[in-house]
N, C-alpha and C. Protein backbone atom coordinates (compact mmCIF):
# COMPACT_ATOMS: atom_id res chain seq x y z
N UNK A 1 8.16 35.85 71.74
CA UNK A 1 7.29 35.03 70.91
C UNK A 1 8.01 34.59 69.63
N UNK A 2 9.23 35.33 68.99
CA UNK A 2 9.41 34.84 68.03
C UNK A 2 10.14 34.02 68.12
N UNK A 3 11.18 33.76 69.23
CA UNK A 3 12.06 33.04 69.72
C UNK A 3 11.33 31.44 69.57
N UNK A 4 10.06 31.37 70.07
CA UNK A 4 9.24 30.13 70.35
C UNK A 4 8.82 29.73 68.74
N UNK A 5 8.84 30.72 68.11
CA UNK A 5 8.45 30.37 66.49
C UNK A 5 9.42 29.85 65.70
N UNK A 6 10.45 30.24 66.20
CA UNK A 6 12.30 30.29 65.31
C UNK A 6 12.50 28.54 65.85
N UNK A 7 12.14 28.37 67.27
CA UNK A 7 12.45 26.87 67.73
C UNK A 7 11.74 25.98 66.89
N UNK A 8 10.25 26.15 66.98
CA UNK A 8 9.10 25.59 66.27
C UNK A 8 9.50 24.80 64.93
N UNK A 9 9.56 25.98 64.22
CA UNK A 9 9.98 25.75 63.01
C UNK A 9 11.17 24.09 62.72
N UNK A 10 12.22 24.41 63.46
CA UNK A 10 13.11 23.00 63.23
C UNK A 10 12.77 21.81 64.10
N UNK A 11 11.91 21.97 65.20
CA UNK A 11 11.22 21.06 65.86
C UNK A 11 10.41 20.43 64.98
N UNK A 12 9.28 20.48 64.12
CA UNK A 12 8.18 20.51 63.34
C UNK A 12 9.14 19.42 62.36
N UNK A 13 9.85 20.09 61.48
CA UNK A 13 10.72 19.84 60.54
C UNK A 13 11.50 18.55 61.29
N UNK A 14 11.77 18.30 62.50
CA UNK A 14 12.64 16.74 62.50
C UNK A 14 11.69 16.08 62.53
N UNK A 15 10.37 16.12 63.36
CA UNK A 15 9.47 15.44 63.73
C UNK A 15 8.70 14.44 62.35
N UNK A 16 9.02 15.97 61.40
CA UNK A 16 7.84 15.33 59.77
C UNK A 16 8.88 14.54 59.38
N UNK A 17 10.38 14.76 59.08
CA UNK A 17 11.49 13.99 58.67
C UNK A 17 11.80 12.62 59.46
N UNK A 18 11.26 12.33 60.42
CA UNK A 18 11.63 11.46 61.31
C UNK A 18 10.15 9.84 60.95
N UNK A 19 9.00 10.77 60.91
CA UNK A 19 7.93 10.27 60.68
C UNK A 19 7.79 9.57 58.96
N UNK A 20 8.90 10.27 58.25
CA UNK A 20 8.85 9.77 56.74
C UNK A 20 9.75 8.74 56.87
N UNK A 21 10.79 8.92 57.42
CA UNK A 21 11.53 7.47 57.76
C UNK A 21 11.36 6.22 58.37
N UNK A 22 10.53 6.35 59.01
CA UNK A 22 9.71 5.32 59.62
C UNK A 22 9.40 4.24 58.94
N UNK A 23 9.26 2.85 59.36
CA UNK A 23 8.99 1.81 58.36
C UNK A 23 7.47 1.55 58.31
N UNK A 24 6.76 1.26 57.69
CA UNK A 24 5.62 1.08 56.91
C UNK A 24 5.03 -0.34 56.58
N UNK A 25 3.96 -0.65 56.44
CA UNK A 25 3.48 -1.86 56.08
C UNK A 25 2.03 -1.38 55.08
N UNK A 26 2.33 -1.89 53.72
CA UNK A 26 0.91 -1.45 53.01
C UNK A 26 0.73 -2.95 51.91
N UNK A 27 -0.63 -2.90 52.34
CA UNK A 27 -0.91 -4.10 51.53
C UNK A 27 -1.91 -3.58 50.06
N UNK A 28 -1.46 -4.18 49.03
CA UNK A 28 -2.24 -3.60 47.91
C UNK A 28 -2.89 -4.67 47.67
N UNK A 29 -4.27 -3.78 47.08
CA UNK A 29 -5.59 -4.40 46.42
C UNK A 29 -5.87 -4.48 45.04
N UNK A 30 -5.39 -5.33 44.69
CA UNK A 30 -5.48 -5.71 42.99
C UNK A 30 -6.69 -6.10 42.40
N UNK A 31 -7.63 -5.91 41.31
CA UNK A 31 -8.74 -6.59 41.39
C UNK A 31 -9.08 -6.28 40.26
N UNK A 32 -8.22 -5.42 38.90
CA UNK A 32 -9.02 -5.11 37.86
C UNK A 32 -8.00 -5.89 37.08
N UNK A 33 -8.86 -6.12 35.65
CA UNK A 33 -8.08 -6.77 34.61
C UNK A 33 -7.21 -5.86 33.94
N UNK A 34 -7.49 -4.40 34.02
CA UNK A 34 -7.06 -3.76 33.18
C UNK A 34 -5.27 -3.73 33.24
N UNK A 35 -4.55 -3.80 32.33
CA UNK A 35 -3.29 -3.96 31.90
C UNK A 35 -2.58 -2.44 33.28
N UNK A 36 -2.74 -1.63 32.68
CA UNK A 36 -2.44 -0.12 33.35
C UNK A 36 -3.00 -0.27 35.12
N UNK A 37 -3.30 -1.23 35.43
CA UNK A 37 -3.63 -1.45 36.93
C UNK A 37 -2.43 -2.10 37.45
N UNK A 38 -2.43 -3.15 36.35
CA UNK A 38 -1.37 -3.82 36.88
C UNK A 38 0.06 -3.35 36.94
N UNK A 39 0.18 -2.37 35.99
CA UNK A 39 1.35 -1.73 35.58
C UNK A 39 1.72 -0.73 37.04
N UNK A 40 0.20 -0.44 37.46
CA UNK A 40 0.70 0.88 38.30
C UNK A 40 0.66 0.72 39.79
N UNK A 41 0.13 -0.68 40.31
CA UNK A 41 0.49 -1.84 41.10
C UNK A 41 2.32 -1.66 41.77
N UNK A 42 2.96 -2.26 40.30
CA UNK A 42 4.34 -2.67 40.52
C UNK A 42 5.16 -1.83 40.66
N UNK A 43 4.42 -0.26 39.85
CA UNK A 43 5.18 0.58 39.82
C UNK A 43 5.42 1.42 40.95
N UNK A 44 4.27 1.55 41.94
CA UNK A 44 3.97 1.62 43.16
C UNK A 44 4.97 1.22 44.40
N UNK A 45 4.77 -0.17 43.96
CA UNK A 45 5.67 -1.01 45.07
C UNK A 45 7.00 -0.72 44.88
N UNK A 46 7.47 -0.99 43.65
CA UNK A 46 9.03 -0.72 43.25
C UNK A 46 9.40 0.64 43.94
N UNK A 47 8.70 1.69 43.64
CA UNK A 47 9.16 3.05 43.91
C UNK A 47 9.22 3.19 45.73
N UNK A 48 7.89 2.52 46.40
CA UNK A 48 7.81 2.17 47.52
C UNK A 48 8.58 1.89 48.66
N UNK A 49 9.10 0.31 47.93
CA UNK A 49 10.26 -0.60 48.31
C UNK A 49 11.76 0.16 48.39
N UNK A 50 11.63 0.86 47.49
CA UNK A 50 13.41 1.65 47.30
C UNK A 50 12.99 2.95 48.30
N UNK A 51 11.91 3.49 48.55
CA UNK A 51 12.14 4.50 49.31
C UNK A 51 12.02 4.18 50.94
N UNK A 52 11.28 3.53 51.02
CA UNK A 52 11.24 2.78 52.62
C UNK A 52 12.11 0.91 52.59
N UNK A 53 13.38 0.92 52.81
CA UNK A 53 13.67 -0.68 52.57
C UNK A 53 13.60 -1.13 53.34
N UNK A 54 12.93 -0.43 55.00
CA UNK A 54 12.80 -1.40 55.84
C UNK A 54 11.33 -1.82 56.02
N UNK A 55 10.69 -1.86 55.09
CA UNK A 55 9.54 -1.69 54.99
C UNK A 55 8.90 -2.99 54.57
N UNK A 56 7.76 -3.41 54.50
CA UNK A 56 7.27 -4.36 54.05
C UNK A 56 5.66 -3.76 53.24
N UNK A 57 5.79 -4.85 52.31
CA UNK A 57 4.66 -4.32 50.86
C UNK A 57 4.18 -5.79 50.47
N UNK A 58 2.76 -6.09 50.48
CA UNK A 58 2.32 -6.95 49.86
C UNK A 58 1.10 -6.74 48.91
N UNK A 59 1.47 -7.44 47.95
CA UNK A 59 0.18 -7.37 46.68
C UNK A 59 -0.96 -8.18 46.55
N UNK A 60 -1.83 -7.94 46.94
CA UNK A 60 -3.19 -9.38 46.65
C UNK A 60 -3.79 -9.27 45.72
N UNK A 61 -3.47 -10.40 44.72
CA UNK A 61 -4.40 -10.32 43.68
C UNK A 61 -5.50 -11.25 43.58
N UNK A 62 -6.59 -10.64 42.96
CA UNK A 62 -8.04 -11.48 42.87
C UNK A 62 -8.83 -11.28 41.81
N UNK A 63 -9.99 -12.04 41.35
CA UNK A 63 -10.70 -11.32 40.66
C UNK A 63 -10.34 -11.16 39.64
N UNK A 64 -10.54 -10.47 38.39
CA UNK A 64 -10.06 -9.89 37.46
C UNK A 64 -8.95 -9.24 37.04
N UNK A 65 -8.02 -9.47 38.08
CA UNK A 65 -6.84 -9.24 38.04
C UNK A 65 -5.50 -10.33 37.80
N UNK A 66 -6.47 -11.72 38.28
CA UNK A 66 -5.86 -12.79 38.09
C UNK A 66 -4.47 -12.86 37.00
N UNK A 67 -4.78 -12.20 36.12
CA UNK A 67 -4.00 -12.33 34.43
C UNK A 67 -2.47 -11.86 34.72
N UNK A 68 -2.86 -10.87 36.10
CA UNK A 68 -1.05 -10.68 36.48
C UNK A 68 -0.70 -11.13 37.02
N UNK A 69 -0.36 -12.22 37.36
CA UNK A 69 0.13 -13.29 37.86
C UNK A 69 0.48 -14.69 37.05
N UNK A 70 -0.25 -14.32 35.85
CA UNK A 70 -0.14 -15.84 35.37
C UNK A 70 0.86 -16.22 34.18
N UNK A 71 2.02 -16.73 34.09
CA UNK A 71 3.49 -16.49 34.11
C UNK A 71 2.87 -16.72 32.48
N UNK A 72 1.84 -17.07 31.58
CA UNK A 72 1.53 -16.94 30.20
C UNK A 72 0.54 -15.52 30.40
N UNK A 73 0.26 -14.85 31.06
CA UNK A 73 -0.40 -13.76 30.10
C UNK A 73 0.00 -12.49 31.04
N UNK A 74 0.57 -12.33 32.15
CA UNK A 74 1.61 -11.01 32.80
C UNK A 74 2.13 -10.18 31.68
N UNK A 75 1.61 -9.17 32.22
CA UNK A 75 2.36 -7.82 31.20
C UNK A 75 3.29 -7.46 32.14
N UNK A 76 3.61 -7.51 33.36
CA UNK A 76 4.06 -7.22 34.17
C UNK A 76 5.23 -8.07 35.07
N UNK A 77 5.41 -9.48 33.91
CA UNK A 77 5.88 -10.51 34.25
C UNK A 77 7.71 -10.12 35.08
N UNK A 78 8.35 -9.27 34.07
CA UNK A 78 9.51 -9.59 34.38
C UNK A 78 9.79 -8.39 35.61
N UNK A 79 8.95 -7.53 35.60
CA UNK A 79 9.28 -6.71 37.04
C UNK A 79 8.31 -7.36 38.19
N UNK A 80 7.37 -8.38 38.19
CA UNK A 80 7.55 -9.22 39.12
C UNK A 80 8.41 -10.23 39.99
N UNK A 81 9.20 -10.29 38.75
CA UNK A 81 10.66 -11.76 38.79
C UNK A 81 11.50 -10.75 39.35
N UNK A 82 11.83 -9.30 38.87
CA UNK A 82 12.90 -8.98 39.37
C UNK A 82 12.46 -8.35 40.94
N UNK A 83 11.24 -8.31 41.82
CA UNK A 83 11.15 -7.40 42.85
C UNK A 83 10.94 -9.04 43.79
N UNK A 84 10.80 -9.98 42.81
CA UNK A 84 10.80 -11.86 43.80
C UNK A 84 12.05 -11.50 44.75
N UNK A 85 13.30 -10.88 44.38
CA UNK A 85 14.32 -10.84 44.96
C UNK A 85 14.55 -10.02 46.28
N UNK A 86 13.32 -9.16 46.47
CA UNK A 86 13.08 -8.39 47.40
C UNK A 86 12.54 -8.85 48.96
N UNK A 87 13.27 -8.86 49.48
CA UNK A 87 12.82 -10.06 50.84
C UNK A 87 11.11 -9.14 51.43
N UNK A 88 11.31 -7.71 50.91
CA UNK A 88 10.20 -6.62 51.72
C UNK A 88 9.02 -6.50 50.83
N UNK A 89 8.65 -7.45 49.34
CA UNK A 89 7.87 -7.43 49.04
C UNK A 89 7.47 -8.86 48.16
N UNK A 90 5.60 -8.70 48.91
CA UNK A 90 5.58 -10.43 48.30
C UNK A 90 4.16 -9.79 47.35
N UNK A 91 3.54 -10.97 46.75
CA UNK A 91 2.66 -11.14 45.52
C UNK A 91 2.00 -12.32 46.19
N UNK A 92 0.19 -12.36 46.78
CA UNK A 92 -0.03 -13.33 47.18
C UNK A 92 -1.46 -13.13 45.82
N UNK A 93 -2.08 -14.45 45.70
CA UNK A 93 -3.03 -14.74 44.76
C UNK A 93 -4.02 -15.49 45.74
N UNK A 94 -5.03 -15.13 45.41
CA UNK A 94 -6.22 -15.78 46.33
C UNK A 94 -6.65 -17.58 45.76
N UNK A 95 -6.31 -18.25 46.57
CA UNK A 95 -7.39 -19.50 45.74
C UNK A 95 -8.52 -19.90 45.63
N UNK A 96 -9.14 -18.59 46.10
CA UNK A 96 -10.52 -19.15 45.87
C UNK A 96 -10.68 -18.29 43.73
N UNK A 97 -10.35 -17.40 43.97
CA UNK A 97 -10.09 -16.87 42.64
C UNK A 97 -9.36 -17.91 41.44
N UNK A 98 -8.85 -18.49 41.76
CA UNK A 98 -7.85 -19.98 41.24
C UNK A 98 -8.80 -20.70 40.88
N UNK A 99 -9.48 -21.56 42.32
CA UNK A 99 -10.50 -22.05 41.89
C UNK A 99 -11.59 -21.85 41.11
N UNK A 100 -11.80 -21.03 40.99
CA UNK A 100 -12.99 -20.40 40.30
C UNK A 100 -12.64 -20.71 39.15
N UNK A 101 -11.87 -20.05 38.61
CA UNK A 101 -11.34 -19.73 37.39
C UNK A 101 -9.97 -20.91 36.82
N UNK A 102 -10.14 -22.45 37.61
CA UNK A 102 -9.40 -23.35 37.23
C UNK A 102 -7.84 -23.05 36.95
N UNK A 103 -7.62 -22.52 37.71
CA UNK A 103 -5.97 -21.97 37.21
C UNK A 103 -5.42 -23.25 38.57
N UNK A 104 -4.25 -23.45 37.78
CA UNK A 104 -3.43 -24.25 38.97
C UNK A 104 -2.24 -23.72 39.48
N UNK A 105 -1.78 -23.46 40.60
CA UNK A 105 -0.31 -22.87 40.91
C UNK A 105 0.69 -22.89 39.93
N UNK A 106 1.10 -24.02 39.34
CA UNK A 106 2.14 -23.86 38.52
C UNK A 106 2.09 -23.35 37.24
N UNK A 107 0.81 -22.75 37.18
CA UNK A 107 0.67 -21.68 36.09
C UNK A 107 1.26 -20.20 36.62
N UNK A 108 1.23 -20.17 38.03
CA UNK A 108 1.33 -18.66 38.56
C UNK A 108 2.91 -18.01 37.88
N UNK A 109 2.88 -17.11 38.10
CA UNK A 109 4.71 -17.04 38.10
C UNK A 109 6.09 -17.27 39.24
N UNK A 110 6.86 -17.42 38.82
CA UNK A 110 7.83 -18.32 40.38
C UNK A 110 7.84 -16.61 41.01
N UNK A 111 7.47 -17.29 42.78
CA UNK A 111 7.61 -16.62 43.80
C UNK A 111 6.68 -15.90 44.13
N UNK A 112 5.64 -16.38 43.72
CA UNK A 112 3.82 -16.06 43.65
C UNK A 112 3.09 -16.25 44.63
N UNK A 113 3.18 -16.18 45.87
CA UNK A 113 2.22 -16.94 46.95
C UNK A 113 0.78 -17.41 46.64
N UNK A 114 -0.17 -18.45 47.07
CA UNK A 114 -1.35 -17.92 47.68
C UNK A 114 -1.58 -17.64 48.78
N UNK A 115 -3.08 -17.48 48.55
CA UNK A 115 -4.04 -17.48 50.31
C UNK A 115 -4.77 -17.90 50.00
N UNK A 116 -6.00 -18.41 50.97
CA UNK A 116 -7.25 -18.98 50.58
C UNK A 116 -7.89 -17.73 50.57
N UNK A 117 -8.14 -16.76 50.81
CA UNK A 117 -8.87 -15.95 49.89
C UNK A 117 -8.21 -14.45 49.88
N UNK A 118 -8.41 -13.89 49.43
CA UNK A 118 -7.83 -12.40 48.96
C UNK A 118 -8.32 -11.23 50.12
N UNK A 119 -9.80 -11.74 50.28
CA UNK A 119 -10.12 -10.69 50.31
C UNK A 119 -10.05 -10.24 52.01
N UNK A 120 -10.01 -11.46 52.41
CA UNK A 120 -9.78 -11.95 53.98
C UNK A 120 -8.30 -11.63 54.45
N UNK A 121 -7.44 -11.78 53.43
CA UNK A 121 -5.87 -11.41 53.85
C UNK A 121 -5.82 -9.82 53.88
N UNK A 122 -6.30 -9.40 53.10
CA UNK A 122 -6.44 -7.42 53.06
C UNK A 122 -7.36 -7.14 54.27
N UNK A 123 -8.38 -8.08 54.61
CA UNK A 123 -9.07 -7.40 56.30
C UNK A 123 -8.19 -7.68 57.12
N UNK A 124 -7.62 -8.92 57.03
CA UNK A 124 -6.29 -9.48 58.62
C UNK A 124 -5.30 -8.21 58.54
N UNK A 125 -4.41 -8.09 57.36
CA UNK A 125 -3.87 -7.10 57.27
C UNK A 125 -3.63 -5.85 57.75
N UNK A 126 -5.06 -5.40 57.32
CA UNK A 126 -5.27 -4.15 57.82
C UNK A 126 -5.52 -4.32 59.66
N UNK A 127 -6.39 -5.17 60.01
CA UNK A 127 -6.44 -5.32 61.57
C UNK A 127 -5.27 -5.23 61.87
N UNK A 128 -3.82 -5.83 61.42
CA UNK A 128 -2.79 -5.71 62.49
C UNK A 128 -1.86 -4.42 61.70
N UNK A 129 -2.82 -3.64 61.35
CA UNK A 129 -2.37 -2.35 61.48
C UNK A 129 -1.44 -2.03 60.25
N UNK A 130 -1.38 -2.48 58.72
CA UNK A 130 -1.32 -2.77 57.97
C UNK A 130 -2.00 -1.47 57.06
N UNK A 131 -1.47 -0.60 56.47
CA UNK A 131 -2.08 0.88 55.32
C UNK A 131 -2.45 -0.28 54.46
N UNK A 132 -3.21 0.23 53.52
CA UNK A 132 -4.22 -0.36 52.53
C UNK A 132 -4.34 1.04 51.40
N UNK A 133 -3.96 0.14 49.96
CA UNK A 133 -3.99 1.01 48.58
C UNK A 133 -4.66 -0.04 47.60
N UNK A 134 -6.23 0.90 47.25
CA UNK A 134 -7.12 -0.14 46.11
C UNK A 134 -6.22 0.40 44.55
N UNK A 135 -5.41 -0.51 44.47
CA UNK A 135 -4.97 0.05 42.70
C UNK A 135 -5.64 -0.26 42.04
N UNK A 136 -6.28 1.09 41.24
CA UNK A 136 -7.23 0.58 39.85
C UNK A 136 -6.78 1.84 38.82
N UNK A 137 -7.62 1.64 37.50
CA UNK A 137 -7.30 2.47 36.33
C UNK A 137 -8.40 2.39 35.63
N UNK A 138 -8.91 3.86 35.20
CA UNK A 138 -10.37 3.77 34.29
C UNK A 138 -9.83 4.02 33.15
């Protein structure tokens, strides 16, 4: 019996190591105004992106979150510009949120996607099997 426990043990151990390496798909849910949402959004992805690079990460922003994205009021502006360079992670903005709120694309920041809506790209998402993270901050 212990023989079967002694195997166990490093069996278990490649299996969990094998399963962390694995590539990933998570789409984030952006939706608060608050500054520290947005902060912990990017900080997320960045840390994300470097630990899985075969990985793919997308951000949807909507709603009250709009403000990170918009290349005049981003607190978060220049570690957006620098992760644009990242082929494994994008930044999409909803237009119906745009519309609403009269913003025009070339206000966004460069390498900003939209969608027509936000909230519809996080259900498609997730259907094709896509992890899902609501970032917020009280």
């Amino acid at each position: 019996m212990k023989k079967y426990v002694i195997l166990l043990f490093p069996i278990a151990f490649t299996i969990q190591a094998w399963a962390q390496n694995q590539p990933v798909k998570i789409v984030f849910d952006v939706t608060s105004s608050n500054e520290k949402a947005h902060q912990s959004a990017v900080r997320h992805v960045k840390m994300m992106s470097e630990a899985y690079p075969d990985s793919e990460f997308e951000v949807v922003v909507y709603s009250g979150a709009i403000a990170m994205v918009l290349e005049e009021e981003s607190s978060v502006a220049d570690d957006i510009t620098q992760l644009k360079g990242n082929d494994q992670v994008s930044f999409k903005v909803c237009e119906a949120t745009m519309k609403r709120r009269q913003i025009d694309k070339s206000q966004l920041l460069p390498g900003v996607g939209t969608v027509p809506d936000g909230i519809l790209e996080i259900v498609t998402k997730q259907g094709e099997g896509w992890g899902y993270i609501k970032e917020a901050h009280n």
